[in-house]
Protein backbone atom coordinates (compact mmCIF):
# COMPACT_ATOMS: atom_id res chain seq x y z
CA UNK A 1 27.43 126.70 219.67
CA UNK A 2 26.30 124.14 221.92
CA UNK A 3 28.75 121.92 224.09
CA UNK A 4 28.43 118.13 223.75
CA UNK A 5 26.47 117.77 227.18
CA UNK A 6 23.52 120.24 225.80
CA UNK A 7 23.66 118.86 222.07
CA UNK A 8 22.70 115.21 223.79
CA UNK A 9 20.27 116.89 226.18
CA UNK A 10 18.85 118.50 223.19
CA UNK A 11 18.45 115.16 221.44
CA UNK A 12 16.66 113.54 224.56
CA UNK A 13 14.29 115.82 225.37
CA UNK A 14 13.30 116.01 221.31
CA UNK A 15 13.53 111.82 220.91
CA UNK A 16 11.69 111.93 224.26
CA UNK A 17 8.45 114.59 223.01
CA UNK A 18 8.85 112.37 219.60
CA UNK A 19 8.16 109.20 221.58
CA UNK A 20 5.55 110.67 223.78
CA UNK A 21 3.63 112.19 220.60
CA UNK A 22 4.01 109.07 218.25
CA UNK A 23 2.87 106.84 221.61
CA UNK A 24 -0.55 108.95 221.27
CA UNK A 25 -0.90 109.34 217.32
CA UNK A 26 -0.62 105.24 217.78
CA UNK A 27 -3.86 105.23 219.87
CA UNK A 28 -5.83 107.81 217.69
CA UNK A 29 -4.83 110.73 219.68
CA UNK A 30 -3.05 113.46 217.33
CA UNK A 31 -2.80 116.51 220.01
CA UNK A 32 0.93 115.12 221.12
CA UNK A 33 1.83 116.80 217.55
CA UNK A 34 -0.89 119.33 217.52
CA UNK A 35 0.97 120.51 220.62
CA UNK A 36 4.51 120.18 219.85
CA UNK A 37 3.69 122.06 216.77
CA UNK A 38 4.47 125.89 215.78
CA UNK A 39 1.98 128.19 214.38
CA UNK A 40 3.68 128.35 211.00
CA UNK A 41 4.30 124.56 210.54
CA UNK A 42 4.52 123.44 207.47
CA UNK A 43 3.93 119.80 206.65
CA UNK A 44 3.80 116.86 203.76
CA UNK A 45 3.14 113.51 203.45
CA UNK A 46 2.39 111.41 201.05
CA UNK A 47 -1.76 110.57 201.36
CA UNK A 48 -2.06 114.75 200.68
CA UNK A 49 -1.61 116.45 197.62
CA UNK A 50 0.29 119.90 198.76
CA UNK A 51 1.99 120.95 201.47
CA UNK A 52 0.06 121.84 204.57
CA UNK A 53 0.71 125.56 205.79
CA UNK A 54 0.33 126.73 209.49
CA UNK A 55 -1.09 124.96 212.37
CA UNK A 56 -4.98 125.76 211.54
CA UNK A 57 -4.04 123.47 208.18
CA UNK A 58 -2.60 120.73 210.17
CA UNK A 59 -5.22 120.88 213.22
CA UNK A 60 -7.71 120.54 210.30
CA UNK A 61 -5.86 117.41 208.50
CA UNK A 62 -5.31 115.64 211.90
CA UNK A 63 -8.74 116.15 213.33
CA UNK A 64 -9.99 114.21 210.38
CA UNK A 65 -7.65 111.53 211.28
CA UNK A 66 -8.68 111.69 215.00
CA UNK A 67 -9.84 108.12 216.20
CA UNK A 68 -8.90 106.42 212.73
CA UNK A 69 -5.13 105.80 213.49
CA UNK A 70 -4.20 102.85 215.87
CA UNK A 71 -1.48 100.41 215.67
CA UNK A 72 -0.37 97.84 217.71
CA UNK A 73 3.01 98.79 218.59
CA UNK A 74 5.99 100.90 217.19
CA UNK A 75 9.32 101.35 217.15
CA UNK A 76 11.43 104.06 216.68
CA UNK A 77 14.60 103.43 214.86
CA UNK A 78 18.00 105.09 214.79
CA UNK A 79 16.74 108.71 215.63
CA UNK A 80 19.42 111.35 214.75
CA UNK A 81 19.10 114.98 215.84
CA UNK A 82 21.59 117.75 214.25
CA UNK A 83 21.66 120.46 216.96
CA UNK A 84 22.09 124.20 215.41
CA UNK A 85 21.94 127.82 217.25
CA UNK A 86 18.11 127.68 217.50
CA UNK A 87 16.94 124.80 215.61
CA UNK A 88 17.05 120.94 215.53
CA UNK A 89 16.33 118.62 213.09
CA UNK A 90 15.44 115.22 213.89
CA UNK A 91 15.56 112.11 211.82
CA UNK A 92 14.58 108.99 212.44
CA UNK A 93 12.76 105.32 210.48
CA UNK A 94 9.26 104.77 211.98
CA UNK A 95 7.70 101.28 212.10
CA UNK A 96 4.20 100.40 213.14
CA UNK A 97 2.59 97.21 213.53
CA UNK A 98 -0.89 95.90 213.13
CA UNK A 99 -2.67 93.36 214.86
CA UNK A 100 -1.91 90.94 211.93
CA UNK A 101 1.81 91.32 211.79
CA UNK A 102 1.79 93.48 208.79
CA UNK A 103 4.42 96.21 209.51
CA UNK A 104 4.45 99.83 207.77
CA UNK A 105 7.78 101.89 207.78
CA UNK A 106 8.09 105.49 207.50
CA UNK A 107 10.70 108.06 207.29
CA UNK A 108 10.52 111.26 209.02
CA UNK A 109 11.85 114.27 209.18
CA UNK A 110 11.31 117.01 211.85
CA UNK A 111 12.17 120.50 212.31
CA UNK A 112 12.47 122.00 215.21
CA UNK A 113 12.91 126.27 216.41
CA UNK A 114 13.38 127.40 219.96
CA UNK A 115 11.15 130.03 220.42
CA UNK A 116 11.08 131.67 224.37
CA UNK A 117 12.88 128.45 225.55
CA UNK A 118 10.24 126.22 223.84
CA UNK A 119 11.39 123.69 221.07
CA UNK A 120 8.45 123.37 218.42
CA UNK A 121 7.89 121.87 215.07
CA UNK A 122 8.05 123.68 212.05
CA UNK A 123 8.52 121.13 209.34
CA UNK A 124 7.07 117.96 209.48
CA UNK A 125 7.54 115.57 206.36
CA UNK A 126 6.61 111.78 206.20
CA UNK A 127 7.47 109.55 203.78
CA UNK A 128 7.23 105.42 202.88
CA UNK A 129 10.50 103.49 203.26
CA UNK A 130 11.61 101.19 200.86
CA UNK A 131 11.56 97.63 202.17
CA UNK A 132 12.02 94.08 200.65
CA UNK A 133 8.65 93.79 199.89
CA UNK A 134 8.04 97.24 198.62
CA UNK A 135 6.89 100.27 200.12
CA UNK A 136 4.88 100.93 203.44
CA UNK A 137 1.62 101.64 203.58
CA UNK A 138 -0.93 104.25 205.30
CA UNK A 139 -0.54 105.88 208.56
């Protein structure tokens, strides 16, 4: 069981390698999640049709997105983490914005498993957030 100091140092340093990742995927660059993720990562969102399984999957998927994804800004919003005995999960609402003004909202969910003192992704899911004006768009 983890004490409240390492539960919030937990959270940090996953927010933090969240941040960092999402600050490249912004700019076309998907290796922040490429890196941060496990071998046997499993991941969905909603522009593919099945789940993604194991890193050679998701290196594929992101490589064809390499150089197409740039936005403006971000934020990210309320970011939860649930600390466990060797996993995390982190939560959090994802906004990007264009050039234009248009914004696109997300939901994600990430899974984390310390592995040799290494925190890495094993589930990754994306998903559009319901807005006022109806759902988000692409990535």
């Amino acid at each position: 069981m983890h004490t409240s100091e390492a539960h919030e140092a937990i959270s940090q340093q996953l927010i933090n390698a969240e941040r960092l990742a999402l600050s490249r995927w912004c700019h076309g660059d998907p290796s922040g999640f490429l890196e941060l993720s496990a071998g046997d990562v499993v991941y969905l969102d909603p522009f593919i049709p099945t789940r993604l399984d194991g890193l050679p999957a998701l290196r594929d998927y992101y490589e064809s997105l390499r150089g197409k994804v740039y936005t403006s800004r971000f934020e990210l919003h309320n970011p939860f983490v649930q600390v466990l005995e060797n996993a995390a999960v982190l939560t959090y609402h994802f906004v990007a914005y264009g050039d234009d003004g248009d914004t696109f909202p997300w939901n994600c969910t990430e899974v984390f498993r310390l592995t040799h003192g290494e925190w890495k992704i094993v589930h990754t899911h994306w998903s559009f957030t319901a807005t006022a004006h109806g759902n988000g768009a692409a990535h």
